[in-house]
PDB file of N, CA and C in Angstrom:
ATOM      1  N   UNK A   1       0.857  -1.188   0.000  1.00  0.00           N
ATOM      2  CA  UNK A   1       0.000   0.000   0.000  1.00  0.00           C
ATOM      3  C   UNK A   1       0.897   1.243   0.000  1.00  0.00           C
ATOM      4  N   UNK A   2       0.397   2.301  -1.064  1.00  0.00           N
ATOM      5  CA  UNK A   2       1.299   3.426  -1.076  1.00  0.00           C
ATOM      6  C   UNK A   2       1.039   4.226   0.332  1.00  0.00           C
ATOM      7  N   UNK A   3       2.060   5.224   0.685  1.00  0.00           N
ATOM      8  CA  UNK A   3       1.446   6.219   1.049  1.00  0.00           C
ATOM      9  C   UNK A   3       0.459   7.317   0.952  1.00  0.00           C
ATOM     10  N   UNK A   4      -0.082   7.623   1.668  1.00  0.00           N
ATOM     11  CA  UNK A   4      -1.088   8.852   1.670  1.00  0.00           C
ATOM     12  C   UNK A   4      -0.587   9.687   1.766  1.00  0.00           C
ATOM     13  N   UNK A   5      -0.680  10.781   0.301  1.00  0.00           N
ATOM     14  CA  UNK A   5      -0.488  12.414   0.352  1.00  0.00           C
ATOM     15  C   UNK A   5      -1.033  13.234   1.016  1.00  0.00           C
ATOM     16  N   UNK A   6      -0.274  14.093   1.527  1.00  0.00           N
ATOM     17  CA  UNK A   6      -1.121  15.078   1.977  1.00  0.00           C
ATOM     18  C   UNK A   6      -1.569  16.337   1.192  1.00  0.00           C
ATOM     19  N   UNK A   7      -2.593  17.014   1.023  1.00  0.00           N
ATOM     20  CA  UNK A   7      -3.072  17.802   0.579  1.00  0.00           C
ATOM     21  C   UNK A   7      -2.263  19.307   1.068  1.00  0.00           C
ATOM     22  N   UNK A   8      -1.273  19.360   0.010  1.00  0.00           N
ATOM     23  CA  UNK A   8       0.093  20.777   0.800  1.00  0.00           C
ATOM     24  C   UNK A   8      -0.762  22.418   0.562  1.00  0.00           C
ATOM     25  N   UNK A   9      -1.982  22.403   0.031  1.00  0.00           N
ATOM     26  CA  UNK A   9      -2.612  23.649  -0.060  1.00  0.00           C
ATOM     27  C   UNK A   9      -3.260  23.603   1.528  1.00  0.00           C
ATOM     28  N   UNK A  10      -3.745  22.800   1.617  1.00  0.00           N
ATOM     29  CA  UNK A  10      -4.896  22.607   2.712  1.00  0.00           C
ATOM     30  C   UNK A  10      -3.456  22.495   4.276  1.00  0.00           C
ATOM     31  N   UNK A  11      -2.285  21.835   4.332  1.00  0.00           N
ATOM     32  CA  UNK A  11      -1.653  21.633   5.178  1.00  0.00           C
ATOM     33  C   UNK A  11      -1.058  22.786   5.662  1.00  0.00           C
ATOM     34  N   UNK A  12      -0.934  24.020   4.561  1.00  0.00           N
ATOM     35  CA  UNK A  12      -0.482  25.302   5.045  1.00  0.00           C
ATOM     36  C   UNK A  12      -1.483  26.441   5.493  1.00  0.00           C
ATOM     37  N   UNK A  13      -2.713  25.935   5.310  1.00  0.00           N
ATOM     38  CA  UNK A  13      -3.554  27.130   5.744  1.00  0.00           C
ATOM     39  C   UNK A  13      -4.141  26.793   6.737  1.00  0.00           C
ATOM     40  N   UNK A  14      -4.237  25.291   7.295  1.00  0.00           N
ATOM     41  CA  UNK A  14      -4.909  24.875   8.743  1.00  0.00           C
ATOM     42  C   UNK A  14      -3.706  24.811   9.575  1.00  0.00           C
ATOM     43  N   UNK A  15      -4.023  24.333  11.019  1.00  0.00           N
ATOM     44  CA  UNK A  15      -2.894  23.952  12.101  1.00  0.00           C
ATOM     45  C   UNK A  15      -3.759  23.249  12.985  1.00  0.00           C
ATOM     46  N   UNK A  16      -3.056  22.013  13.471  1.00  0.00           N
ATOM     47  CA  UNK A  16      -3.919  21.407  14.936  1.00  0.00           C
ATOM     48  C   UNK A  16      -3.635  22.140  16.096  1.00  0.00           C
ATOM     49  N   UNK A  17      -4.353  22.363  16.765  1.00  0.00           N
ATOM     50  CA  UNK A  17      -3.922  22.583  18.364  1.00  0.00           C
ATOM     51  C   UNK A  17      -3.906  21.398  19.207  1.00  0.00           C
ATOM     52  N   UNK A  18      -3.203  21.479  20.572  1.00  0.00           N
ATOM     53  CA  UNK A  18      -3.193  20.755  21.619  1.00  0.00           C
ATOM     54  C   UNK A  18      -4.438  20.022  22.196  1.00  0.00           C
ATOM     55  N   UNK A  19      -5.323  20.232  21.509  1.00  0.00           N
ATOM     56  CA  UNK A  19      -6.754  19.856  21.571  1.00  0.00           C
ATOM     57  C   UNK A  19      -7.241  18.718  21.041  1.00  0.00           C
ATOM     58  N   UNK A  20      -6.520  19.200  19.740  1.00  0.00           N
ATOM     59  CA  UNK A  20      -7.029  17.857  18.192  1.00  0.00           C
ATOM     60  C   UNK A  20      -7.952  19.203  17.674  1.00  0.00           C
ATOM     61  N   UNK A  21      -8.288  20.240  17.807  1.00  0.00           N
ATOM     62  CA  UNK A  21      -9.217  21.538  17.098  1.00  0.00           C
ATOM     63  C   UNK A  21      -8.178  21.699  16.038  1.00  0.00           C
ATOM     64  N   UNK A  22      -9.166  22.170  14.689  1.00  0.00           N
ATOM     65  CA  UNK A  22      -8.110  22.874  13.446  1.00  0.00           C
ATOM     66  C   UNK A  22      -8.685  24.082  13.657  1.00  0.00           C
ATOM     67  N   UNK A  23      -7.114  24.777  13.682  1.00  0.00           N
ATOM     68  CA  UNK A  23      -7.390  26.251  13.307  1.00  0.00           C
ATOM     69  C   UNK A  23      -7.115  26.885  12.033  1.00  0.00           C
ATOM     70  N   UNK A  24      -7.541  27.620  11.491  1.00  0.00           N
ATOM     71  CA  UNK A  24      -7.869  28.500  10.109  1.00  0.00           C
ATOM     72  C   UNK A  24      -7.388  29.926  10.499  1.00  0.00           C
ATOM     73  N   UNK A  25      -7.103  30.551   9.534  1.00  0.00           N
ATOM     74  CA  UNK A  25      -6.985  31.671   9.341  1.00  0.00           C
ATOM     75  C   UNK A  25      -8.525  32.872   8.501  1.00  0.00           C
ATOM     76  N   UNK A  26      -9.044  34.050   9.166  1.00  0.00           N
ATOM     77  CA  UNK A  26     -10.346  34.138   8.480  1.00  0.00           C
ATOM     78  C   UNK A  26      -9.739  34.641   7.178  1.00  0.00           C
ATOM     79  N   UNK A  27     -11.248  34.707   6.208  1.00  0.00           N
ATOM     80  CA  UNK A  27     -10.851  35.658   5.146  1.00  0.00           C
ATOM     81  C   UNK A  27     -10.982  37.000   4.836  1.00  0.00           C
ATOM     82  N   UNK A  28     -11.132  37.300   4.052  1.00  0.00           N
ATOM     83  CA  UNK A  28     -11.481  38.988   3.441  1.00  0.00           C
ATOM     84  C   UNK A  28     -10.126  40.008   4.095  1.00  0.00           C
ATOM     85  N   UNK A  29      -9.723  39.369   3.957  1.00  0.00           N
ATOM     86  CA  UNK A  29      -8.068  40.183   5.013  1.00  0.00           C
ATOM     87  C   UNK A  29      -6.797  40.459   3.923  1.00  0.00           C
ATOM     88  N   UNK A  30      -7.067  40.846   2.437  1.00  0.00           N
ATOM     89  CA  UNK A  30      -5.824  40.674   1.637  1.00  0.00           C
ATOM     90  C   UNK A  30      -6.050  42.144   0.998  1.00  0.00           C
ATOM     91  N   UNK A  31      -7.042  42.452   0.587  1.00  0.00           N
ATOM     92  CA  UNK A  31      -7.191  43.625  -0.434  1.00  0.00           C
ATOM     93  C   UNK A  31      -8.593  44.261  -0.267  1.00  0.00           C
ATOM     94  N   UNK A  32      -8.788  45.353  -0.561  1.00  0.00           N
ATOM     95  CA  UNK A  32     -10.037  46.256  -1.020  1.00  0.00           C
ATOM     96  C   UNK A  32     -10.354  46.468   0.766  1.00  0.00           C
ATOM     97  N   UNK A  33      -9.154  46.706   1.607  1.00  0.00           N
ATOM     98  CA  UNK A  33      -9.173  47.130   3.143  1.00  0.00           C
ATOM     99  C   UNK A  33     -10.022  48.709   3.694  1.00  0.00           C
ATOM    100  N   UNK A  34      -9.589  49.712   2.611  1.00  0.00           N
ATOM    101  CA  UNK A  34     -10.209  50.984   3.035  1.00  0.00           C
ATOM    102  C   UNK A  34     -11.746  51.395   3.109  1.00  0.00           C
ATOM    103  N   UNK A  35     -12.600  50.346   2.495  1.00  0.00           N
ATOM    104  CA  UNK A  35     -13.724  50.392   2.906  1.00  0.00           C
ATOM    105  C   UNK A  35     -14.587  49.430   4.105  1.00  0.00           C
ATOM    106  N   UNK A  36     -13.192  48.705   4.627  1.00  0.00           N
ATOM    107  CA  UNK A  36     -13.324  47.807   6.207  1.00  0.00           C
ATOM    108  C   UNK A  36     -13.513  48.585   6.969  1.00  0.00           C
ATOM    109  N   UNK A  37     -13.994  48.375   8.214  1.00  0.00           N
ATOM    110  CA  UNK A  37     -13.932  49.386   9.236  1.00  0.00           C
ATOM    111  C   UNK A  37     -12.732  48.966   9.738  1.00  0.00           C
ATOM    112  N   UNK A  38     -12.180  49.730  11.630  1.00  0.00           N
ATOM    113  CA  UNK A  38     -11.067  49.066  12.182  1.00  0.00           C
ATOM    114  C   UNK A  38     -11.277  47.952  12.503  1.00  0.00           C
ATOM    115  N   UNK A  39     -12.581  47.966  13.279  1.00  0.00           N
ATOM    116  CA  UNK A  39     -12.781  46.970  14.249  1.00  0.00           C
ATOM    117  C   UNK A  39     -12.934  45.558  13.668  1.00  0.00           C
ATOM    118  N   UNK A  40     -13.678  45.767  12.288  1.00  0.00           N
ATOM    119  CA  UNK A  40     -13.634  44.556  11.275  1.00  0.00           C
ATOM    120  C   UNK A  40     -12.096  43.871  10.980  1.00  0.00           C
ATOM    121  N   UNK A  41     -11.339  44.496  10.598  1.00  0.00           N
ATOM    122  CA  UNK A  41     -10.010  44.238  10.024  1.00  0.00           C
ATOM    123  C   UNK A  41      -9.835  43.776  11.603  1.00  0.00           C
ATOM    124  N   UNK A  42      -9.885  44.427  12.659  1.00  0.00           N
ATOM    125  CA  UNK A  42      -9.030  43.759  13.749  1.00  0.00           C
ATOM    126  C   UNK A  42      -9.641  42.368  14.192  1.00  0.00           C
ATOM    127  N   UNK A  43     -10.741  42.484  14.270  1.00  0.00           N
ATOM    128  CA  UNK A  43     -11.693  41.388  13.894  1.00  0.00           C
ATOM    129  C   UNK A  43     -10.906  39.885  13.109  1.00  0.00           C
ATOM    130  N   UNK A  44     -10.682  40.635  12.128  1.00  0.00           N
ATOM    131  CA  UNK A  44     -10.053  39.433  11.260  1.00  0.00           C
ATOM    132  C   UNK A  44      -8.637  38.903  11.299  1.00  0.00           C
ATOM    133  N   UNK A  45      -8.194  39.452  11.961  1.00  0.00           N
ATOM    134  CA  UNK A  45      -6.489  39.018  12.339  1.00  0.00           C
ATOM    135  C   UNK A  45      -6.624  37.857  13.324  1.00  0.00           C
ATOM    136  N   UNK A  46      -7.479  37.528  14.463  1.00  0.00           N
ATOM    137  CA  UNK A  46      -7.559  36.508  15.003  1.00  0.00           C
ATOM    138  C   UNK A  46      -8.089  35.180  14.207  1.00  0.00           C
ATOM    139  N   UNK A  47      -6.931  34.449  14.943  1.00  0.00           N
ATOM    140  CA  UNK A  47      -7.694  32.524  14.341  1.00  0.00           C
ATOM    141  C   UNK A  47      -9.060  32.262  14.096  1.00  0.00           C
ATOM    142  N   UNK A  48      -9.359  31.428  13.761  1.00  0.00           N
ATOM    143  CA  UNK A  48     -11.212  30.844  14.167  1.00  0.00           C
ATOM    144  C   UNK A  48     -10.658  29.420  14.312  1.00  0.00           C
ATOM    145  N   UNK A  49     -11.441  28.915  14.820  1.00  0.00           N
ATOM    146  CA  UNK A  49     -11.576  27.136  14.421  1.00  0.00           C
ATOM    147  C   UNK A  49     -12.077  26.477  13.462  1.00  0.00           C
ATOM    148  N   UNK A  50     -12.192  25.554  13.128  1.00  0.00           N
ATOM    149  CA  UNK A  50     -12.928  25.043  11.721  1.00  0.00           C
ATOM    150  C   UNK A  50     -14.204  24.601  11.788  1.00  0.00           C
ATOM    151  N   UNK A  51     -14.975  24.867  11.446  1.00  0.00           N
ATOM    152  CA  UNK A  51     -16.078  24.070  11.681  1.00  0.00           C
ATOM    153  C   UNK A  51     -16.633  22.675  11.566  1.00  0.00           C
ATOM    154  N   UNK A  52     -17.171  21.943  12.792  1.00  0.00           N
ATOM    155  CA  UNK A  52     -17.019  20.669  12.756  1.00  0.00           C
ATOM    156  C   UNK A  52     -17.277  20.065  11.838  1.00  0.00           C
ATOM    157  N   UNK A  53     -18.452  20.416  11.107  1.00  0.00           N
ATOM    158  CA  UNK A  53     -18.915  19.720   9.797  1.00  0.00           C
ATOM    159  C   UNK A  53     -17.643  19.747   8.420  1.00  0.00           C
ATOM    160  N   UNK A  54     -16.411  20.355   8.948  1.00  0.00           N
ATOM    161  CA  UNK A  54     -15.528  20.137   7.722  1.00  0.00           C
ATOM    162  C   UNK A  54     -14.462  18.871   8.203  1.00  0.00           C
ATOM    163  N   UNK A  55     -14.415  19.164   9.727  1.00  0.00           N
ATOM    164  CA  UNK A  55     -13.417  18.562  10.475  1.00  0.00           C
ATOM    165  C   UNK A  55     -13.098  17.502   9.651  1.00  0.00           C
ATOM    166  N   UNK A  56     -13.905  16.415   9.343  1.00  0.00           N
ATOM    167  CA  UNK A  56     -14.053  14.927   9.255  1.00  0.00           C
ATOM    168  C   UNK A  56     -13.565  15.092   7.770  1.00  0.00           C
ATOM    169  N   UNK A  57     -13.481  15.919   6.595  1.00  0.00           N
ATOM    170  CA  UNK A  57     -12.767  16.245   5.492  1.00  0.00           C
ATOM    171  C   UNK A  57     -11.794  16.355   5.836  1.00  0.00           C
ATOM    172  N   UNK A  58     -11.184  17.313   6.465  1.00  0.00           N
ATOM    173  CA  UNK A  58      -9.792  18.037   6.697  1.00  0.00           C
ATOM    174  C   UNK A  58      -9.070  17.191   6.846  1.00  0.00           C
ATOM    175  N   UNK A  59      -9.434  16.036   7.473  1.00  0.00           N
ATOM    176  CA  UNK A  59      -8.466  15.205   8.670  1.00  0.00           C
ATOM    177  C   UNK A  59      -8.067  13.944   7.209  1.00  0.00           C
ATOM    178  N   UNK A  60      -9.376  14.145   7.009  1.00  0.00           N
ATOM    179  CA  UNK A  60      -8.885  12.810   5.429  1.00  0.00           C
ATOM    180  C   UNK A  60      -7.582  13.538   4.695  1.00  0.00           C
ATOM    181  N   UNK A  61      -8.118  14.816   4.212  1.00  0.00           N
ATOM    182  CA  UNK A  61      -7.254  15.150   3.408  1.00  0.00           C
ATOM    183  C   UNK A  61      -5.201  15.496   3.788  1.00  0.00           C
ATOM    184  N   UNK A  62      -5.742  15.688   5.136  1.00  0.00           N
ATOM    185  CA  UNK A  62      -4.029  15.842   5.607  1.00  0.00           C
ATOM    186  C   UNK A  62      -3.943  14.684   6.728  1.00  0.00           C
ATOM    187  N   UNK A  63      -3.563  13.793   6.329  1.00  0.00           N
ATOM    188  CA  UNK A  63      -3.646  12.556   6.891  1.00  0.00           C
ATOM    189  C   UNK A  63      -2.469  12.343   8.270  1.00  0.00           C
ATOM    190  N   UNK A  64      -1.501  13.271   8.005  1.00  0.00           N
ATOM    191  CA  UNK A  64      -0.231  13.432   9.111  1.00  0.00           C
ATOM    192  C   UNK A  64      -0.112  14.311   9.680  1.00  0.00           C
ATOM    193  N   UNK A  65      -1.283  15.156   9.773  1.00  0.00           N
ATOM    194  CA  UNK A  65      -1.111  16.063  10.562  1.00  0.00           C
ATOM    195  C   UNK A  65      -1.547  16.025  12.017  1.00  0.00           C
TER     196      UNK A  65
END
């Protein structure tokens, strides 16, 4: 049996925590900023978690993480 790839798009934009939780990075945070407010943009610099209903994908797709 070969090995299982991991999915290297998906392995750089999640992270596990000490938990077994994946964390994400949010979006809308790259361009078209001056019509954000502050509090939005600051808003968006913090982690989120993933939502469970993807969890059970994620985990297929990056198998060593």
């Amino acid at each position: 049996m070969p090995k299982m790839k991991t999915n290297k798009s998906a392995a750089k934009r999640f992270s596990l925590t000490g938990s077994g939780k994946l964390k994400r990075n949010k979006a809308n945070k790259q361009h078209i900023l001056t019509k954000k407010s502050t509090k939005r943009k600051r808003n968006l610099r913090q982690s989120a978690m993933t939502d469970a209903t993807n969890v059970k994908n994620m985990k297929k797709i990056m198998p060593y993480l």
